[in-house]
C-alpha atoms as a PDB file:
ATOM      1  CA  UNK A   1     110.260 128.984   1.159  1.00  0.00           C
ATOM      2  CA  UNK A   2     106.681 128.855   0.362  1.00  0.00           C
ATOM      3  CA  UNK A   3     104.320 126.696   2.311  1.00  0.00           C
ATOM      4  CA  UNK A   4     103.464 123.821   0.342  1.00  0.00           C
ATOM      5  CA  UNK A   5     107.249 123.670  -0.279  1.00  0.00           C
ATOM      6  CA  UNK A   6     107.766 122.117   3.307  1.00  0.00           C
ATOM      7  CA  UNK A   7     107.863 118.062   3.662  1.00  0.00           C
ATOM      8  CA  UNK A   8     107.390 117.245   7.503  1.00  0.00           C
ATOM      9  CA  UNK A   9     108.901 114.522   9.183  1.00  0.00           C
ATOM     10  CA  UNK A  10     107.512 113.312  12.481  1.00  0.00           C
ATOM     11  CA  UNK A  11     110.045 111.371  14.787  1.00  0.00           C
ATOM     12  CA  UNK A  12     108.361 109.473  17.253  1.00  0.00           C
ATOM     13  CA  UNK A  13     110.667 108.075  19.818  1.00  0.00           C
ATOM     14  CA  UNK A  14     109.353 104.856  21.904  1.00  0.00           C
ATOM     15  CA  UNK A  15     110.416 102.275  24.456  1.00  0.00           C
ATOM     16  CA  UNK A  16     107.604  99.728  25.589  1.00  0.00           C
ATOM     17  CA  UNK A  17     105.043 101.999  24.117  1.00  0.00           C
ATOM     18  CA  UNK A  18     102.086  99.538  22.996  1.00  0.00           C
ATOM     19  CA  UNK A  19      99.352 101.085  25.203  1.00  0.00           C
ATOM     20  CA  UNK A  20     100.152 104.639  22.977  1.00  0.00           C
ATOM     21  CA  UNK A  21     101.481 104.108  19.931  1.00  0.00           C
ATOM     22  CA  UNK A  22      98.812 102.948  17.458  1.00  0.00           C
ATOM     23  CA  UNK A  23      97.077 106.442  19.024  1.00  0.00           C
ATOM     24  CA  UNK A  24      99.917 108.542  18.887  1.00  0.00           C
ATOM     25  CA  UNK A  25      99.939 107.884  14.756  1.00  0.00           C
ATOM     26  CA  UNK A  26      96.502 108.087  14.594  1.00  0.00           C
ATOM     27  CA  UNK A  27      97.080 111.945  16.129  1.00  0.00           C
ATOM     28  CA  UNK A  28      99.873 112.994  13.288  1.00  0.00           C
ATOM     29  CA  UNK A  29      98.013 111.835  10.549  1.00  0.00           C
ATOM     30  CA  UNK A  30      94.958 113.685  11.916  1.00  0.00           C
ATOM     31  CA  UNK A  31      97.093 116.935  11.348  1.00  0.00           C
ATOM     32  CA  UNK A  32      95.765 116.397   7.164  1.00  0.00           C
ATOM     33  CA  UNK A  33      98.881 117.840   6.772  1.00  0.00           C
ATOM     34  CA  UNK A  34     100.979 116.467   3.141  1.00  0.00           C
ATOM     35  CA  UNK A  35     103.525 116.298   2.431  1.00  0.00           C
ATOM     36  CA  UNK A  36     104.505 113.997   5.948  1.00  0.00           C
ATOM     37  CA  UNK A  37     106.330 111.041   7.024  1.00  0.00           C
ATOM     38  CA  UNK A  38     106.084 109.282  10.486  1.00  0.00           C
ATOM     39  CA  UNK A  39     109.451 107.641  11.389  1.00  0.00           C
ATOM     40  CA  UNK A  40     109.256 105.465  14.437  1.00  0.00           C
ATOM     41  CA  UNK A  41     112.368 104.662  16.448  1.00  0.00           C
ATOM     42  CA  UNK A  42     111.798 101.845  18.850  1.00  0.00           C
ATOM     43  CA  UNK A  43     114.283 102.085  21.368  1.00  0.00           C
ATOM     44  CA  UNK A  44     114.243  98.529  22.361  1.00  0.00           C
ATOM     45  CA  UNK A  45     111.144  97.164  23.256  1.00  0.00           C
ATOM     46  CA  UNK A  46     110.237  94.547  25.265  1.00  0.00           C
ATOM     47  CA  UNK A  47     106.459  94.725  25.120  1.00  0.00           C
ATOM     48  CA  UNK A  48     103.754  94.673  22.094  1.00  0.00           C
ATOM     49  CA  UNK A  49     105.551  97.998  20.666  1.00  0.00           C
ATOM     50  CA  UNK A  50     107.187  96.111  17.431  1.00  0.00           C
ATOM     51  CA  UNK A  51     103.910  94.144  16.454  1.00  0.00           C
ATOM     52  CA  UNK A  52     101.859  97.372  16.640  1.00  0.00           C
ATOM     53  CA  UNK A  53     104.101  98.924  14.621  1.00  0.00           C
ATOM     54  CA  UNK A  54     104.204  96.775  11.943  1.00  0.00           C
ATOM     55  CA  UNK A  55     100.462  96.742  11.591  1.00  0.00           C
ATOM     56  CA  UNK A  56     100.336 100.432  11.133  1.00  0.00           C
ATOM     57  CA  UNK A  57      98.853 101.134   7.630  1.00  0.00           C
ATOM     58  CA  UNK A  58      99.670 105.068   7.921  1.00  0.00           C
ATOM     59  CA  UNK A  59     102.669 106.319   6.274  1.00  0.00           C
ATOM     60  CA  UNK A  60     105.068 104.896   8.555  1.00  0.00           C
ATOM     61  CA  UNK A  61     108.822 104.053   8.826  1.00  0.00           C
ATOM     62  CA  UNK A  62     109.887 101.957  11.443  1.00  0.00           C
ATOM     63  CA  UNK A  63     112.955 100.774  12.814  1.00  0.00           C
ATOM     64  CA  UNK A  64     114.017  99.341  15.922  1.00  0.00           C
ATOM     65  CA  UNK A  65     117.390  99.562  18.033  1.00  0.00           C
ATOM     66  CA  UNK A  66     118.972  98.466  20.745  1.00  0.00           C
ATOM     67  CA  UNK A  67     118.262 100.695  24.221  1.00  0.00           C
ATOM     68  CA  UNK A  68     120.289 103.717  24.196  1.00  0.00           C
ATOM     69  CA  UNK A  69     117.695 105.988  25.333  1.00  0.00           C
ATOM     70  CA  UNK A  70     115.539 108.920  24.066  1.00  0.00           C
ATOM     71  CA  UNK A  71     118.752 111.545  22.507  1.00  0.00           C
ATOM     72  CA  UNK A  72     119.740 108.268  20.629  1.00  0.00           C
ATOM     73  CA  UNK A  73     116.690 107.220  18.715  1.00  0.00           C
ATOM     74  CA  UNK A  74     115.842 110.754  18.264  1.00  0.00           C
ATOM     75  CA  UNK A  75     119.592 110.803  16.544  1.00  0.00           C
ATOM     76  CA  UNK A  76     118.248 107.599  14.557  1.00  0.00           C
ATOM     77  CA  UNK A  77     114.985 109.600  13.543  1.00  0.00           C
ATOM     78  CA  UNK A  78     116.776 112.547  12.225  1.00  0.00           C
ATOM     79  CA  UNK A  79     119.342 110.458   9.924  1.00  0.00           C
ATOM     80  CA  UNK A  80     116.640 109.016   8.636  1.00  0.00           C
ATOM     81  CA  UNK A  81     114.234 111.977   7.683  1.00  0.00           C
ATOM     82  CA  UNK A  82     113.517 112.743   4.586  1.00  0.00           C
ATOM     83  CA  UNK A  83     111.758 116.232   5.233  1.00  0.00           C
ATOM     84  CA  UNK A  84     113.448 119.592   5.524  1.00  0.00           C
ATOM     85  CA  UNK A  85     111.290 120.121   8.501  1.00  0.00           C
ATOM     86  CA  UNK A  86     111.499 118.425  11.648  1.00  0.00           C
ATOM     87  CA  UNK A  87     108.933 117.668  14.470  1.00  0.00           C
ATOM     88  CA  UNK A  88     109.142 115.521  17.559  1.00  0.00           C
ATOM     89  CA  UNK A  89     106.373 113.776  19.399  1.00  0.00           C
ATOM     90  CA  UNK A  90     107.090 111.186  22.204  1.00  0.00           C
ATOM     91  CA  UNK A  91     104.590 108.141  21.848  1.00  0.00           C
ATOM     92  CA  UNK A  92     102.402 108.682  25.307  1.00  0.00           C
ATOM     93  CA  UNK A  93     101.851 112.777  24.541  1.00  0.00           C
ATOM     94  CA  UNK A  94      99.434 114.173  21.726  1.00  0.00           C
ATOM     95  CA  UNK A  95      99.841 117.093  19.432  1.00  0.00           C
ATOM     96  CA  UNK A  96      96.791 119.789  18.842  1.00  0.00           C
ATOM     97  CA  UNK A  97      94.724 119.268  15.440  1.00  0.00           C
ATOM     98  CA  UNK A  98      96.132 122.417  13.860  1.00  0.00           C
ATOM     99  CA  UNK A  99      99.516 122.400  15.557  1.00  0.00           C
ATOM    100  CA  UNK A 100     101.627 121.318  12.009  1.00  0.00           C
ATOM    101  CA  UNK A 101      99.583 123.288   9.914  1.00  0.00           C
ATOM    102  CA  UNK A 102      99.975 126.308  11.887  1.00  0.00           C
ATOM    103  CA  UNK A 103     103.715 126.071  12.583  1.00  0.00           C
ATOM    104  CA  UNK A 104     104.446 125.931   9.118  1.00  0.00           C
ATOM    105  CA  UNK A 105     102.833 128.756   8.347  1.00  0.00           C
ATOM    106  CA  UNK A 106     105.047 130.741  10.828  1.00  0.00           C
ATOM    107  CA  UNK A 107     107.719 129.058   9.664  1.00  0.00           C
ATOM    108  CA  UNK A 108     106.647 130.169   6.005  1.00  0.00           C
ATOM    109  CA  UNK A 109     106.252 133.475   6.767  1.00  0.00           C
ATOM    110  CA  UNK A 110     109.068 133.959   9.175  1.00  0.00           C
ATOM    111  CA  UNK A 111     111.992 133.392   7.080  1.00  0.00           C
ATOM    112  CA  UNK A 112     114.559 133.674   9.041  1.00  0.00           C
ATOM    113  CA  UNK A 113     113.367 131.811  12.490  1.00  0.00           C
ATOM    114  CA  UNK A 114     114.983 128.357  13.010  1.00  0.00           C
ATOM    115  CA  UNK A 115     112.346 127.247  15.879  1.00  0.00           C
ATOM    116  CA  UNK A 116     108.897 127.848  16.351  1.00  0.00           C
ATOM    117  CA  UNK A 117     107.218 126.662  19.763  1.00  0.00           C
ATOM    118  CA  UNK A 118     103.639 126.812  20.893  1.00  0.00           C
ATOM    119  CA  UNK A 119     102.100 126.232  24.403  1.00  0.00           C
ATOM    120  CA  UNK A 120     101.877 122.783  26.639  1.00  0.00           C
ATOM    121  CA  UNK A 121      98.830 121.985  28.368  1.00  0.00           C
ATOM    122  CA  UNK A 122      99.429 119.009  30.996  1.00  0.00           C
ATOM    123  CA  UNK A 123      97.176 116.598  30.787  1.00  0.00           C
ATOM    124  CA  UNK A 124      96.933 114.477  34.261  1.00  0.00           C
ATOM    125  CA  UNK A 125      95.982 110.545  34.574  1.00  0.00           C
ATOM    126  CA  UNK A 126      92.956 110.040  36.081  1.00  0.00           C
ATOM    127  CA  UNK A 127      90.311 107.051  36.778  1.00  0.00           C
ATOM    128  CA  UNK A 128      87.118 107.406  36.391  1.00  0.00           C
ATOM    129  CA  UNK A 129      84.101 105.254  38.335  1.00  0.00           C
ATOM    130  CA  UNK A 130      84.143 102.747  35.711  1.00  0.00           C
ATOM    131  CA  UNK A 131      87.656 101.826  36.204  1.00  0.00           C
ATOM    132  CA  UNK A 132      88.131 103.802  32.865  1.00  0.00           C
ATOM    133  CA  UNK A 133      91.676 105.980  32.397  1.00  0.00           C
ATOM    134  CA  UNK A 134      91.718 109.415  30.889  1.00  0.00           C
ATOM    135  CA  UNK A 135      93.366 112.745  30.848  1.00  0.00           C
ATOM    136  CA  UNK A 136      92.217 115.895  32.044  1.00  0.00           C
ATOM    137  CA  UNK A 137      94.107 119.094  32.235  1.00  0.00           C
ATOM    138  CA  UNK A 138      96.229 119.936  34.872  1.00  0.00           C
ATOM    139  CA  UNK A 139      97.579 123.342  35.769  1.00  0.00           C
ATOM    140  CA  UNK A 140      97.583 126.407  33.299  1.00  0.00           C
ATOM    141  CA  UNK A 141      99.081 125.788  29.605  1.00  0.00           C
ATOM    142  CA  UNK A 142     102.919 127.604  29.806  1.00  0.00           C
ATOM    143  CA  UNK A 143     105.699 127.700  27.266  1.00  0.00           C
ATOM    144  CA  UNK A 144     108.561 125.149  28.266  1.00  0.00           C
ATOM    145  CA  UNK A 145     111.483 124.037  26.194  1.00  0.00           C
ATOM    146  CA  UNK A 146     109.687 120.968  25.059  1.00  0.00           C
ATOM    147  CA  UNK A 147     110.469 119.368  21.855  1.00  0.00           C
ATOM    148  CA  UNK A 148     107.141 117.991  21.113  1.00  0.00           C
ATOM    149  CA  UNK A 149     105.917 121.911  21.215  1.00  0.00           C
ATOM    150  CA  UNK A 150     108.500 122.797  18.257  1.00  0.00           C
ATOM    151  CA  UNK A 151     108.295 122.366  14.851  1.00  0.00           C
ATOM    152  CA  UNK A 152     112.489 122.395  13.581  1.00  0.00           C
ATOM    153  CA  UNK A 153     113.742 123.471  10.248  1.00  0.00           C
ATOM    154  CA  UNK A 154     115.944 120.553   9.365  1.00  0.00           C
ATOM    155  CA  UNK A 155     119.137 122.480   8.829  1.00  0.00           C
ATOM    156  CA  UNK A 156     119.506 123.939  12.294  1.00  0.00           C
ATOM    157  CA  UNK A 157     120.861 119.996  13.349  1.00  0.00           C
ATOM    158  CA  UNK A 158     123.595 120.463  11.123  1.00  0.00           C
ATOM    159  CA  UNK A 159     124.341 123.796  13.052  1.00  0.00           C
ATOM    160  CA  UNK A 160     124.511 122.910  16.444  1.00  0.00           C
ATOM    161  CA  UNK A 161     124.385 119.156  16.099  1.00  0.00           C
ATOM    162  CA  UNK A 162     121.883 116.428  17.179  1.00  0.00           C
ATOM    163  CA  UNK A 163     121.111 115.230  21.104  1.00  0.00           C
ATOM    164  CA  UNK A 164     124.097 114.282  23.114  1.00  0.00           C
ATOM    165  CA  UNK A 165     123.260 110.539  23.392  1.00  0.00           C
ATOM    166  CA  UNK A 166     125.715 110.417  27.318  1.00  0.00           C
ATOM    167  CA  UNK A 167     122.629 112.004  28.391  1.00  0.00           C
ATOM    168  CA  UNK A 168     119.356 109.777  29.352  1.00  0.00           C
ATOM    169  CA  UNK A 169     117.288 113.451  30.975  1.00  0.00           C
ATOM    170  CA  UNK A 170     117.937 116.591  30.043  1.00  0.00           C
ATOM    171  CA  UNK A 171     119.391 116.043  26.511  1.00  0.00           C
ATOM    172  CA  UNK A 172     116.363 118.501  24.972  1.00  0.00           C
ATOM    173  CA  UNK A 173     117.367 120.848  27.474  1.00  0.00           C
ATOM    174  CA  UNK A 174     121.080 120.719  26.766  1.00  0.00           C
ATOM    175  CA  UNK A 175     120.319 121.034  23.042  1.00  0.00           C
ATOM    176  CA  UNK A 176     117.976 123.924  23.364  1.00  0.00           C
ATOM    177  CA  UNK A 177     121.335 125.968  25.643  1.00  0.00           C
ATOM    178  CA  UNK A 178     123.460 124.763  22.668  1.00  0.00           C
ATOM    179  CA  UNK A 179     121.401 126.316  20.413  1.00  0.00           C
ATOM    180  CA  UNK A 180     120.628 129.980  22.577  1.00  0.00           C
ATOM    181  CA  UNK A 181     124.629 129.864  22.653  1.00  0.00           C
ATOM    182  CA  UNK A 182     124.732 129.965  18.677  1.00  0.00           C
ATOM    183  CA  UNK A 183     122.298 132.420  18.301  1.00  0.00           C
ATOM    184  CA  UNK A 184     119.589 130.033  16.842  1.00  0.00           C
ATOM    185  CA  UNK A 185     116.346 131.615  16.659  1.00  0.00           C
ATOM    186  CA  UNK A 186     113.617 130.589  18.377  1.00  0.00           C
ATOM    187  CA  UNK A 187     109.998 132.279  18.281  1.00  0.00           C
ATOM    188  CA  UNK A 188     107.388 131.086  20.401  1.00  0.00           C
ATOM    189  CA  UNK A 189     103.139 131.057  19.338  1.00  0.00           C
ATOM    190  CA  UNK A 190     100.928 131.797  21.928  1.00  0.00           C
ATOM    191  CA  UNK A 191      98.538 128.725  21.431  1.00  0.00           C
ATOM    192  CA  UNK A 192      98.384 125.507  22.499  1.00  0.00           C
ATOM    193  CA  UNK A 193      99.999 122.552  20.389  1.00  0.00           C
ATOM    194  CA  UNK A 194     101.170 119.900  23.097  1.00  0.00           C
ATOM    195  CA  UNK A 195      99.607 117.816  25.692  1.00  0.00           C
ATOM    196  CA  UNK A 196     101.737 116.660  27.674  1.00  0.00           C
ATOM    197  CA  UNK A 197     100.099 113.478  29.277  1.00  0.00           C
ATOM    198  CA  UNK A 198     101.271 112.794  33.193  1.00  0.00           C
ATOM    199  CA  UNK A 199     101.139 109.055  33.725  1.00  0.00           C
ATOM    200  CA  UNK A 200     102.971 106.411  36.266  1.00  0.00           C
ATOM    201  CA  UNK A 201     105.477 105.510  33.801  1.00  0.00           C
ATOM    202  CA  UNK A 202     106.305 108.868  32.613  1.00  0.00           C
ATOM    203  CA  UNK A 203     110.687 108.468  32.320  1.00  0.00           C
ATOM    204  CA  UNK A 204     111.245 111.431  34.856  1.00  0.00           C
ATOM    205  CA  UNK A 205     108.232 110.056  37.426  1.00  0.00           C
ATOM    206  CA  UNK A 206     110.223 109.466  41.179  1.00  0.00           C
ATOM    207  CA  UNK A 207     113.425 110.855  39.752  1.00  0.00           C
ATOM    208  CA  UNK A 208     115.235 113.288  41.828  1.00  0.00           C
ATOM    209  CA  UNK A 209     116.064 116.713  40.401  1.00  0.00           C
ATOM    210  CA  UNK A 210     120.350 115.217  40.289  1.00  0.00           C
ATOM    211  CA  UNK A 211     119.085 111.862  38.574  1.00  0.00           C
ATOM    212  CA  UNK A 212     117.447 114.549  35.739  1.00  0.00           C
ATOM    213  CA  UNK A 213     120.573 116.232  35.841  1.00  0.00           C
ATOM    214  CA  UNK A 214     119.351 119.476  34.710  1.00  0.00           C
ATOM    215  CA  UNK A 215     121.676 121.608  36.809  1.00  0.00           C
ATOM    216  CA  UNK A 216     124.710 119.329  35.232  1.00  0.00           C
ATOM    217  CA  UNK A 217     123.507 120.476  32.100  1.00  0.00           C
ATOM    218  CA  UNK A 218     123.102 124.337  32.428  1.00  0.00           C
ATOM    219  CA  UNK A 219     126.330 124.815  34.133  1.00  0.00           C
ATOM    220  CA  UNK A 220     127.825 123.004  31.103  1.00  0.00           C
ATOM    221  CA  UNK A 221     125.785 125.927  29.170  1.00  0.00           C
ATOM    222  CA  UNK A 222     127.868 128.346  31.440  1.00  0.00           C
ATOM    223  CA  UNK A 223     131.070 127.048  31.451  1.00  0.00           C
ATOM    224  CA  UNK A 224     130.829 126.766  27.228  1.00  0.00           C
ATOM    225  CA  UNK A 225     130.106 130.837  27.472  1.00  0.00           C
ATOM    226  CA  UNK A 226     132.752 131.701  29.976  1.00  0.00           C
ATOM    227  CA  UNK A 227     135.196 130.086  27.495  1.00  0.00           C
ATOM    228  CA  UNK A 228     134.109 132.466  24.761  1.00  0.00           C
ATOM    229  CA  UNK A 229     134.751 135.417  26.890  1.00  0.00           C
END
């Protein structure tokens, strides 16, 4: 597949989102990158997130559900994408201003990878003297299994299957062990293409390590690979 041959759709998941999302499109369509769709999934707002949306004069599809959660209207996005490449950015994070462009070239060049990842710098909430919110970095950038650090060829959902909507935390993680257990291949850049803003209304912020249910999840993985033995 050459490069210009790959059509990118961005699925932006969101759930009382209006402080982020007319920024968060304004971020993808800085990536210059053609050709590109933006589907928005709102998950069931109760806020400003609809009207936003609708005034949005980017190349943007919207739609709006009932609450299900995140796996759900990231389901939604998929079924409706249009691109044979796939990338995922949550409404409050930000991608870097090369990160499509240089994803697709690995993926161009790297035939027979499925996934390619970059790096996640955290980016912290902070308020300045003026009463002003931003984000700084926090901690080291680090390579986690983060969807909004991937860029996904399309067809690897129809190999191990979209995100297991039972699951409100965790689902990218279970779907990333679903996908080591096939043998998907994953490659991983050493550069920076997510931050990951920390904020008070982050989904995980004051949950306990069972309410995330990540340790549900991986011995899931492990029971799934002792019955293959």
């Amino acid at each position: 597949m050459k490069q210009e041959e790959f059509f990118v759709s961005v699925i932006v998941p969101v759930y009382n989102g209006e402080a982020f999302l007319e920024g968060v499109v304004d971020n993808i369509c800085q990536q210059a990158w053609q050709p590109l769709e933006i589907i928005i999934v709102d998950d069931g707002s109760t806020d400003a997130t609809a009207d936003i949306a609708g005034q949005l004069k980017a190349n943007v599809r919207y739609v709006r559900q009932p609450n299900q959660g995140p796996a759900a209207a990231r389901n939604r996005g998929i079924e409706m994408a249009g691109g044979n490449v796939i990338g995922f950015l949550d409404a409050d994070d930000l991608w870097a201003g090369e990160k499509i462009a240089a994803q697709v070239e690995y993926l161009a060049e790297n035939p027979a990878v499925d996934i390619v990842l970059g790096k996640t710098q955290f980016m912290r909430e902070s308020e300045g003297a003026d009463g002003k919110k931003t984000f700084d970095a926090y901690l080291k950038p680090g390579v986690f299994l983060n969807l909004g650090s991937g860029l996904f060829r399309k067809a690897v959902f129809d190999r191990v299957g979209v995100f297991d909507p039972n699951l409100i935390y965790s689902e990218d993680a279970d779907w990333f062990l679903r996908a080591r257990e096939l043998g998907v291949s994953i490659a991983v850049m050493d550069q920076v293409v997510l931050f990951y803003r920390l904020h008070e209304k982050n989904m995980t912020r004051g949950k306990t390590p069972e309410e995330i249910g990540f340790l549900r999840v991986l011995k899931s993985s492990l029971d799934r690979r002792r019955n293959l033995t």
